[in-house]
Protein backbone atom coordinates (compact mmCIF):
# COMPACT_ATOMS: atom_id res chain seq x y z
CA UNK A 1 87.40 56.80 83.03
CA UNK A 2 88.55 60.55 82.26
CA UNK A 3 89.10 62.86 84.99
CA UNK A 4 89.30 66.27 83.78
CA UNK A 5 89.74 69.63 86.07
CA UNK A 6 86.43 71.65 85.43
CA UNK A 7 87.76 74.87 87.63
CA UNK A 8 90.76 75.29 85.52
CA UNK A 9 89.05 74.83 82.35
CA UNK A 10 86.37 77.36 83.07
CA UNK A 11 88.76 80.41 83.54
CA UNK A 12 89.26 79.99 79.62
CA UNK A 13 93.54 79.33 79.70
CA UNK A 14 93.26 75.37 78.81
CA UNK A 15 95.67 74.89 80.90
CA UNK A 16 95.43 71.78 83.54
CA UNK A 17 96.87 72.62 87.20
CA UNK A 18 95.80 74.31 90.22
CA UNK A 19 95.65 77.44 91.10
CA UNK A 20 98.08 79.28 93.98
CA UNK A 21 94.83 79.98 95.97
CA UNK A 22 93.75 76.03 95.86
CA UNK A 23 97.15 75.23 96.70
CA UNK A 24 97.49 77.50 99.58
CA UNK A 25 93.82 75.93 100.74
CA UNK A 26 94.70 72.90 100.90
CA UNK A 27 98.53 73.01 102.54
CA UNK A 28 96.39 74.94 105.06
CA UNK A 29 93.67 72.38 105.66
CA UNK A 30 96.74 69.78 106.13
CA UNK A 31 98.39 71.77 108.69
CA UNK A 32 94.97 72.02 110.60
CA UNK A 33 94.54 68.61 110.60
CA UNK A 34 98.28 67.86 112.19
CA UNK A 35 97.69 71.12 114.92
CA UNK A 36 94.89 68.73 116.38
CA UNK A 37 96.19 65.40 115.34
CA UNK A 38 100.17 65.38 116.76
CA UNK A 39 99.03 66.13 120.96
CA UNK A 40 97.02 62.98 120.53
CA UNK A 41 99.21 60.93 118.93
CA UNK A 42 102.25 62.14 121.84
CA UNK A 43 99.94 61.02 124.26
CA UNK A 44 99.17 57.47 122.48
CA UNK A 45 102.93 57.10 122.15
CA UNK A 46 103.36 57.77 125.94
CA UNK A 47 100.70 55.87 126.99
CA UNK A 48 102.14 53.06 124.96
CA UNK A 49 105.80 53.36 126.77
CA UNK A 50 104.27 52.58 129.93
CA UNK A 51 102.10 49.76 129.21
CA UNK A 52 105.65 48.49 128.21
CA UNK A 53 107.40 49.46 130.68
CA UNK A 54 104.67 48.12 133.02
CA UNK A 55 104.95 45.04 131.84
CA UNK A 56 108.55 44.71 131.90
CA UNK A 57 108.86 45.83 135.39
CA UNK A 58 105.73 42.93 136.22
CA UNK A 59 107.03 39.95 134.53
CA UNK A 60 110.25 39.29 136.91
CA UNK A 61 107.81 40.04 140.00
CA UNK A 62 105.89 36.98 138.75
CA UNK A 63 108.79 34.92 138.04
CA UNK A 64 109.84 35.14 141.77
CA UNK A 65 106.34 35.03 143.08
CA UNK A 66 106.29 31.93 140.81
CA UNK A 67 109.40 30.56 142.61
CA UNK A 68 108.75 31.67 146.08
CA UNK A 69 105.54 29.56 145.46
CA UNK A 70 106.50 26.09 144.26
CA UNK A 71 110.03 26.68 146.57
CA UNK A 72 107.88 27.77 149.66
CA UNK A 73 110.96 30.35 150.01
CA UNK A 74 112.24 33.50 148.24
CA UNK A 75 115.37 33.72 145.65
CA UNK A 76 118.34 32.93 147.23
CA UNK A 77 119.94 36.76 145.49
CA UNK A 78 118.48 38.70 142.81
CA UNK A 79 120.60 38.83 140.05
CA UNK A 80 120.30 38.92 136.20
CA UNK A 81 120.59 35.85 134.48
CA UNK A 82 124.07 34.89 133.12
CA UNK A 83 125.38 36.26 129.66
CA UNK A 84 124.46 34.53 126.74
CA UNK A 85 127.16 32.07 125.03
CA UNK A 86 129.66 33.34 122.67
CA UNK A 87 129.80 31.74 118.76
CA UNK A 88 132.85 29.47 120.34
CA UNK A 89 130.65 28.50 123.56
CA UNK A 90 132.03 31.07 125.83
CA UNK A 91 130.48 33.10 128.70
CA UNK A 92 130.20 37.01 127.20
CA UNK A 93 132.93 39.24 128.70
């Protein structure tokens, strides 16, 4: 398959490229594109942070509803879990 540039051809050089003018078209039709692309891609991103954040915040709550139900009581304190063990089987400082 040959793939040959007919515009550049026709203005008799023989030359293959493109012209400043096509070049200048195109950066612009880029830039276009990202003006109305990038607001709706920041909002997907933030909407995105607080499904996460959501979530995070909605797992513990059902972990204690989850205890408070097969304990018939709440936690005794609400604390974070201990640190993990070190390489030699030691509590993290």
């Amino acid at each position: 398959m040959c793939l040959t540039l007919t515009s550049t051809l026709r203005r008799g050089t023989g030359a293959l490229g493109f012209s400043l003018l096509e070049m200048m078209a195109v950066v612009n039709l880029i830039l276009l594109l990202a003006v109305f692309a990038l607001p709706g891609f920041h909002s997907v991103m933030v909407h995105s942070h607080e499904v996460v954040l959501r979530e995070e915040l909605f797992t513990p709550r059902r972990q204690i509803d989850r205890f408070t139900h097969d304990y018939e009581r709440g936690p005794a304190e609400l604390t974070p879990s201990p640190p993990p063990l070190s390489p030699r089987g030691e509590r993290g400082a």
